[in-house]
Protein backbone atom coordinates (compact mmCIF):
# COMPACT_ATOMS: atom_id res chain seq x y z
CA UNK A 1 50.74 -36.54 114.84
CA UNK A 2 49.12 -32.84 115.30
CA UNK A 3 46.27 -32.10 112.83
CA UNK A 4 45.54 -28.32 112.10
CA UNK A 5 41.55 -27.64 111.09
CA UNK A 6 40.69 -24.38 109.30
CA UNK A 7 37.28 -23.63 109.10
CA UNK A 8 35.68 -20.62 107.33
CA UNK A 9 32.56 -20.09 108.46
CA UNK A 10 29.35 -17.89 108.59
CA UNK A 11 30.39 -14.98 111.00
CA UNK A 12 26.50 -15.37 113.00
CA UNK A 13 27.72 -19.05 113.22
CA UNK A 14 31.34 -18.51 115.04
CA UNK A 15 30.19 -18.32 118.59
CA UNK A 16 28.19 -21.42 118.17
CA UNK A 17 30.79 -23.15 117.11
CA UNK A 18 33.39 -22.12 119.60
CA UNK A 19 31.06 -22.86 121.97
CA UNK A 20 30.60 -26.62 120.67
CA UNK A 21 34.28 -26.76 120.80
CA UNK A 22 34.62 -25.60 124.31
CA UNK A 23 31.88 -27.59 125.75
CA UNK A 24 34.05 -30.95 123.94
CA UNK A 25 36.99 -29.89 125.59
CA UNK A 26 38.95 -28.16 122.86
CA UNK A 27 38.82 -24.53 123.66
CA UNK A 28 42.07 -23.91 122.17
CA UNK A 29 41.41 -21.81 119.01
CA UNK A 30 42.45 -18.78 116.67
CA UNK A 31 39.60 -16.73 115.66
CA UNK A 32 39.62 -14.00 112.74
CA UNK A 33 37.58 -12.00 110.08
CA UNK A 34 38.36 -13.21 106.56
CA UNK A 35 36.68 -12.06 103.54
CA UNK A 36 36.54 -13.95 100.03
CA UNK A 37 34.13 -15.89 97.80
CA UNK A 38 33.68 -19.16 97.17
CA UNK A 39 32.22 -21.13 94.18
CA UNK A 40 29.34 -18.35 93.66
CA UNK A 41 31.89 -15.96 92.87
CA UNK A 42 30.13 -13.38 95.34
CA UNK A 43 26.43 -12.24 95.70
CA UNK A 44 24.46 -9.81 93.19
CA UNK A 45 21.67 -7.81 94.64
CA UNK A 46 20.21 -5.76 91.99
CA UNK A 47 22.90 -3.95 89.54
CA UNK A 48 25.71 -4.12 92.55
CA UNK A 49 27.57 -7.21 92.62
CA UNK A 50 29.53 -8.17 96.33
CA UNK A 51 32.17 -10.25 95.73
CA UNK A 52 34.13 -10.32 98.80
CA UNK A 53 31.72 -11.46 101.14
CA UNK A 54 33.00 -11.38 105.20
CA UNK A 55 33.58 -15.09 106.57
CA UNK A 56 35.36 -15.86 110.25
CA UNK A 57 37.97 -18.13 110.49
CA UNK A 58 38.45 -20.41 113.21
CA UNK A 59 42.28 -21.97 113.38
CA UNK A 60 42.42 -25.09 115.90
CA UNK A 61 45.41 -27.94 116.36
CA UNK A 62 44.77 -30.92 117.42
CA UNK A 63 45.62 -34.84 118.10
CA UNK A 64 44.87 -36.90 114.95
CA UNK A 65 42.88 -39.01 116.70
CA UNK A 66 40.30 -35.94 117.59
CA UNK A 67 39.87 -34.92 113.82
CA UNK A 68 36.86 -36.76 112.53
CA UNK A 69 35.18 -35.44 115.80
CA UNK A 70 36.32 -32.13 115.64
CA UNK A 71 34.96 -31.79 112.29
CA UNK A 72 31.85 -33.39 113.03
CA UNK A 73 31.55 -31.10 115.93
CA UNK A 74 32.52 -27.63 113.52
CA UNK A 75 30.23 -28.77 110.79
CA UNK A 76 27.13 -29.33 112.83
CA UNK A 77 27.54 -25.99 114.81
CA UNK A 78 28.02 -23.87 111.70
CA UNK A 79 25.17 -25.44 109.71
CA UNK A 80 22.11 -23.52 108.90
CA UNK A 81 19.15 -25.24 109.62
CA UNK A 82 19.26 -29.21 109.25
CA UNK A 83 20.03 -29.82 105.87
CA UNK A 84 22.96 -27.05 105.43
CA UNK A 85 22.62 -23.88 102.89
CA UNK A 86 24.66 -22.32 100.47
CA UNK A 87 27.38 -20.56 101.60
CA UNK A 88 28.14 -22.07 105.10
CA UNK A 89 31.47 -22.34 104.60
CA UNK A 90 34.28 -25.16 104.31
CA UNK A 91 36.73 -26.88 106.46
CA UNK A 92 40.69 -27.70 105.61
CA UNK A 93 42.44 -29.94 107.05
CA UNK A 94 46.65 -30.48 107.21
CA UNK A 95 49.11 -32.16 108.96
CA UNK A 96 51.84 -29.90 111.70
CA UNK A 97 55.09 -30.43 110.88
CA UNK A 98 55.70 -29.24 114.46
CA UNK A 99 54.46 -27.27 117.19
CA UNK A 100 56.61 -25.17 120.16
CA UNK A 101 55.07 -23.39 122.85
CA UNK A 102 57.52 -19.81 122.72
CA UNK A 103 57.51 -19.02 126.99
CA UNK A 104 58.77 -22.98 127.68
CA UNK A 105 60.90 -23.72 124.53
CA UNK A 106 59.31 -27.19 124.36
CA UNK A 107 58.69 -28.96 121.21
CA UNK A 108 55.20 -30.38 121.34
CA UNK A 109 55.63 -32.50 118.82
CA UNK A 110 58.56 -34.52 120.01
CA UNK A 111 57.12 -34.90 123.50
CA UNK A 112 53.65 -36.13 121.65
CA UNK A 113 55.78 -38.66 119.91
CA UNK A 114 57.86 -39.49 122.51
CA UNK A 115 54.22 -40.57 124.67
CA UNK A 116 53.18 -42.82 121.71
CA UNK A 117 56.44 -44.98 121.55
């Protein structure tokens, strides 16, 4: 089974974690600027209140068995300082139904299977 990780994070923090992910040998991911807010419903700085505040999101699939460190590795590379702060972001997780690479026509998915029988 084929995991897909989402992970919106701080956009200083994106190169450090695709970094971490390349030097674990999963280089394989989808980068792009997002902007929303999360549960602080935006920032307020004096009378002018931001509520979309700009995020990057980093799009990776991989093996099931790779997830827990995959996460681990995303959520120590995009946390500020040691202890984490507000606002570093959050990671979602869901299974692929299927994956097909367009040039070759293969199904991914079925040949992944097909190895674990």
């Amino acid at each position: 089974m084929m995991i897909m990780i989402r992970a919106i994070v701080r956009p200083e923090k994106a190169d450090d974690v695709l970094a971490a992910l390349m030097d674990n040998g999963f280089p394989a991911v989808t980068k792009y600027s997002v902007a929303g807010r999360g549960k602080q419903r935006g920032i307020k700085i004096g009378e002018v209140t931001y509520d979309e505040i700009p995020k990057t999101m980093l799009m990776s699939v991989v093996n099931a068995e790779d997830k827990e460190f995959v996460i681990n590795t995303i959520m120590d590379a995009a946390r500020s300082g040691t202890k984490g702060a507000f606002g570093d972001g959050k990671i979602f997780v869901t299974e692929v139904e299927g994956v097909y690479t367009i040039s070759s026509g293969v199904n991914e998915t079925a040949a992944a299977s097909e190895g674990a029988a």
